[in-house]
Protein backbone atom coordinates (compact mmCIF):
# COMPACT_ATOMS: atom_id res chain seq x y z
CA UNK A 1 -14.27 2.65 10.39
CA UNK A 2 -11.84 5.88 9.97
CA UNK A 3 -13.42 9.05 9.11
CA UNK A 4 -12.56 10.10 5.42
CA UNK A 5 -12.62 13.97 6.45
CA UNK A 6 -10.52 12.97 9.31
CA UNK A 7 -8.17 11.68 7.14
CA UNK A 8 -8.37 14.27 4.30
CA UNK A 9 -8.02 16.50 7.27
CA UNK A 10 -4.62 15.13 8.55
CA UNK A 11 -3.21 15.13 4.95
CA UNK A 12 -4.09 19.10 4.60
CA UNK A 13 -1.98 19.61 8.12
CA UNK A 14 0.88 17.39 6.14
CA UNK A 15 0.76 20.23 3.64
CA UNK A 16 1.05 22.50 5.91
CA UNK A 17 3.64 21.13 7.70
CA UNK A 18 5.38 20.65 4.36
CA UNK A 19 4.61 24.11 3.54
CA UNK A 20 6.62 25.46 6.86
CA UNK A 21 9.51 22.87 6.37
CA UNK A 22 10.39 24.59 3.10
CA UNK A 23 10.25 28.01 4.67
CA UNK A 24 12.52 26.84 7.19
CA UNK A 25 14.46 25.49 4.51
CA UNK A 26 14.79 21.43 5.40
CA UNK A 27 13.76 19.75 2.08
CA UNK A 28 14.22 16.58 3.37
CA UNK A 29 11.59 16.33 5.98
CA UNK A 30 8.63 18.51 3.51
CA UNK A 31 9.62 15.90 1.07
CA UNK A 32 8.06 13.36 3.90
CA UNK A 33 5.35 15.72 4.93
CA UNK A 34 4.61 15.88 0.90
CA UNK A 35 4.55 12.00 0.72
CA UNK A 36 2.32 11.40 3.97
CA UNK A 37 -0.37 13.74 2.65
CA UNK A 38 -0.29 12.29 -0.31
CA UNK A 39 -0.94 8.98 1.59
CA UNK A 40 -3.25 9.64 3.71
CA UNK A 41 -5.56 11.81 0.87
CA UNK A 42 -5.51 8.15 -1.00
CA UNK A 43 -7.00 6.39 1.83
CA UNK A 44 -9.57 9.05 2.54
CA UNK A 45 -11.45 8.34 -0.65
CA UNK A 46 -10.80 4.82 -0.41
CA UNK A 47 -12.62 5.50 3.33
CA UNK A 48 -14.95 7.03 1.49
CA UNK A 49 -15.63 4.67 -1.45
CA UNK A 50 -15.74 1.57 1.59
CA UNK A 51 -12.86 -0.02 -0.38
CA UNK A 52 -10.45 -1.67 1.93
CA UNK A 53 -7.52 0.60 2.98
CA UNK A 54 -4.58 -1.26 2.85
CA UNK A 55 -1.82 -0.91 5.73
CA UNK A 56 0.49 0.47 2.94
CA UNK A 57 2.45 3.06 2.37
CA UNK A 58 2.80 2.31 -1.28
CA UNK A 59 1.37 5.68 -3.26
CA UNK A 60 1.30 3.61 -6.72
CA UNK A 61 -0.40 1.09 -5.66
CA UNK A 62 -2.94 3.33 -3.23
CA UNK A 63 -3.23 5.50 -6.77
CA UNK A 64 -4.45 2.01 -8.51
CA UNK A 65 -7.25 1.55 -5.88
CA UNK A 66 -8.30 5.04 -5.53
CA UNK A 67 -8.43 5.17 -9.43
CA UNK A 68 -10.00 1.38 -10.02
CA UNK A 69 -12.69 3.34 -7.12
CA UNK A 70 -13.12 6.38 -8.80
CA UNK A 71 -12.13 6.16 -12.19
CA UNK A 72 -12.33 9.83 -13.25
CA UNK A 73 -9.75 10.65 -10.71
CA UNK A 74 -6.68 11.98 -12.19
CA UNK A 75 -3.47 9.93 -13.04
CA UNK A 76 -0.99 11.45 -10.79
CA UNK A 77 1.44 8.44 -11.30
CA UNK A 78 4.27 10.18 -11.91
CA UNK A 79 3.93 11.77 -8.49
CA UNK A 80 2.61 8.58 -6.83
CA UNK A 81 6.26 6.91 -8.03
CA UNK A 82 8.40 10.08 -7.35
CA UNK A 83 6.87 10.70 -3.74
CA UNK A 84 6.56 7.02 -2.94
CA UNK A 85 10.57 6.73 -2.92
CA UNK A 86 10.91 8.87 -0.02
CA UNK A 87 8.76 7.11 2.47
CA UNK A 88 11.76 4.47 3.28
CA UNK A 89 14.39 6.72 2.99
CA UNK A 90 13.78 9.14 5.04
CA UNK A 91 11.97 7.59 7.47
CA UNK A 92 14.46 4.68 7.84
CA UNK A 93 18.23 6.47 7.25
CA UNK A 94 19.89 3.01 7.54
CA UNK A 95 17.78 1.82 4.44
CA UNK A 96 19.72 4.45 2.16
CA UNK A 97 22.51 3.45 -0.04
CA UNK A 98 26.08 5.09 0.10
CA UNK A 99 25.32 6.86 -3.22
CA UNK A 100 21.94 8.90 -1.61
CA UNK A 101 21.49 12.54 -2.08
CA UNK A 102 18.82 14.32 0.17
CA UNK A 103 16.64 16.43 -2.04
CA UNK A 104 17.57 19.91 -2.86
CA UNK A 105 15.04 22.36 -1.95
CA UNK A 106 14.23 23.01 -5.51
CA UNK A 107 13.25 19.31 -5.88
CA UNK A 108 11.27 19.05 -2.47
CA UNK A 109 9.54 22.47 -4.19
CA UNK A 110 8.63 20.66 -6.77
CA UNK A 111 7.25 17.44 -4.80
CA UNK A 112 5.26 19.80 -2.46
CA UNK A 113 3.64 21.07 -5.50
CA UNK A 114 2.01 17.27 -6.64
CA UNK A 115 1.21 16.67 -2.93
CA UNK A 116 -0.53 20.28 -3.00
CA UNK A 117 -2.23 19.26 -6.27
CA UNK A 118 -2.96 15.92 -5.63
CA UNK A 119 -4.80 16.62 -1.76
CA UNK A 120 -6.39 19.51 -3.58
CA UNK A 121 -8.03 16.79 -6.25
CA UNK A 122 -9.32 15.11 -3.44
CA UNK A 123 -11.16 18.36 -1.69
CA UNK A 124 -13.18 19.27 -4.52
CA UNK A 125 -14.26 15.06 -5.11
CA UNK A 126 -15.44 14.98 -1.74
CA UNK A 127 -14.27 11.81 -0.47
C-alpha cells in the first residue's frame, strides 16, 4: 500500500511547482500542477482512511469518497469541478475543442489558490 505522507508529500511539490509556473508566467501548466495536487491530496486521505483509491483522475468524484471517509472534511466542490476540467485538456491537446481558451493567469491565480487551500485542509487532518 502507498504511503499517505508520500502522497500528501508529492501534492505539496505540485504546489510548488504550480507556485513557480505562475511566476514564470505559464498559467496553463500551474493550472495542471493545481489539479494534480489536488489529486493526489484526495488519495492521501483515502490512503489513509484504507478506502480504495481509485485509478481516477476525477476530483468530484475523489471529493465524494474522501468526504463519505471523513465527513467533516470541507466541501470544496466547486474547486473539485473547476480543477477537474483541466486534467484532459491540458494533458491531452487533441481532446480540446476549436472554441478552447487556455486560462489567463488571473484564472490559473485563482485555481492555485483552491489547490493551496484544499492540500492545506489535508495537512492539518493528518491523513
Amino acid at each position: 500500500m502507498a504511503d499517505p505522507s508520500e502522497r500528501l508529500k508529492d501534492a505539496e511539490d505540485d504546489i510548488a511547482s504550480m507556485r513557480m509556473l505562475l511566476q514564470g508566467r505559464h498559467p496553463k501548466h500551474a493550472r495542471f500542477h493545481a489539479q494534480q495536487s489536488v489529486e493526489k491530496a484526495f488519495k492521501a486521505i483515502l490512503l489513509a482512511r484504507q478506502q480504495t483509491v481509485p485509478r481516477t483522475h476525477d476530483l468530484v468524484d475523489l471529493l465524494s469518497r474522501v468526504r463519505t471517509a471523513m465527513p467533516a472534511f470541507p466541501d470544496h466542490l466547486r474547486a473539485a469541478t473547476t480543477l477537474g476540467r483541466y486534467y484532459g485538456l491540458l494533458r491531452y491537446p487533441d481532446s480540446r475543442p476549436p472554441s478552447w481558451v487556455p486560462p489567463s493567469q488571473a484564472e490559473a491565480e485563482e485555481t492555485a489558490r483552491w489547490a493551496e487551500a484544499i492540500v492545506a485542509d489535508v495537512g492539518v487532518r493528518p491523513p
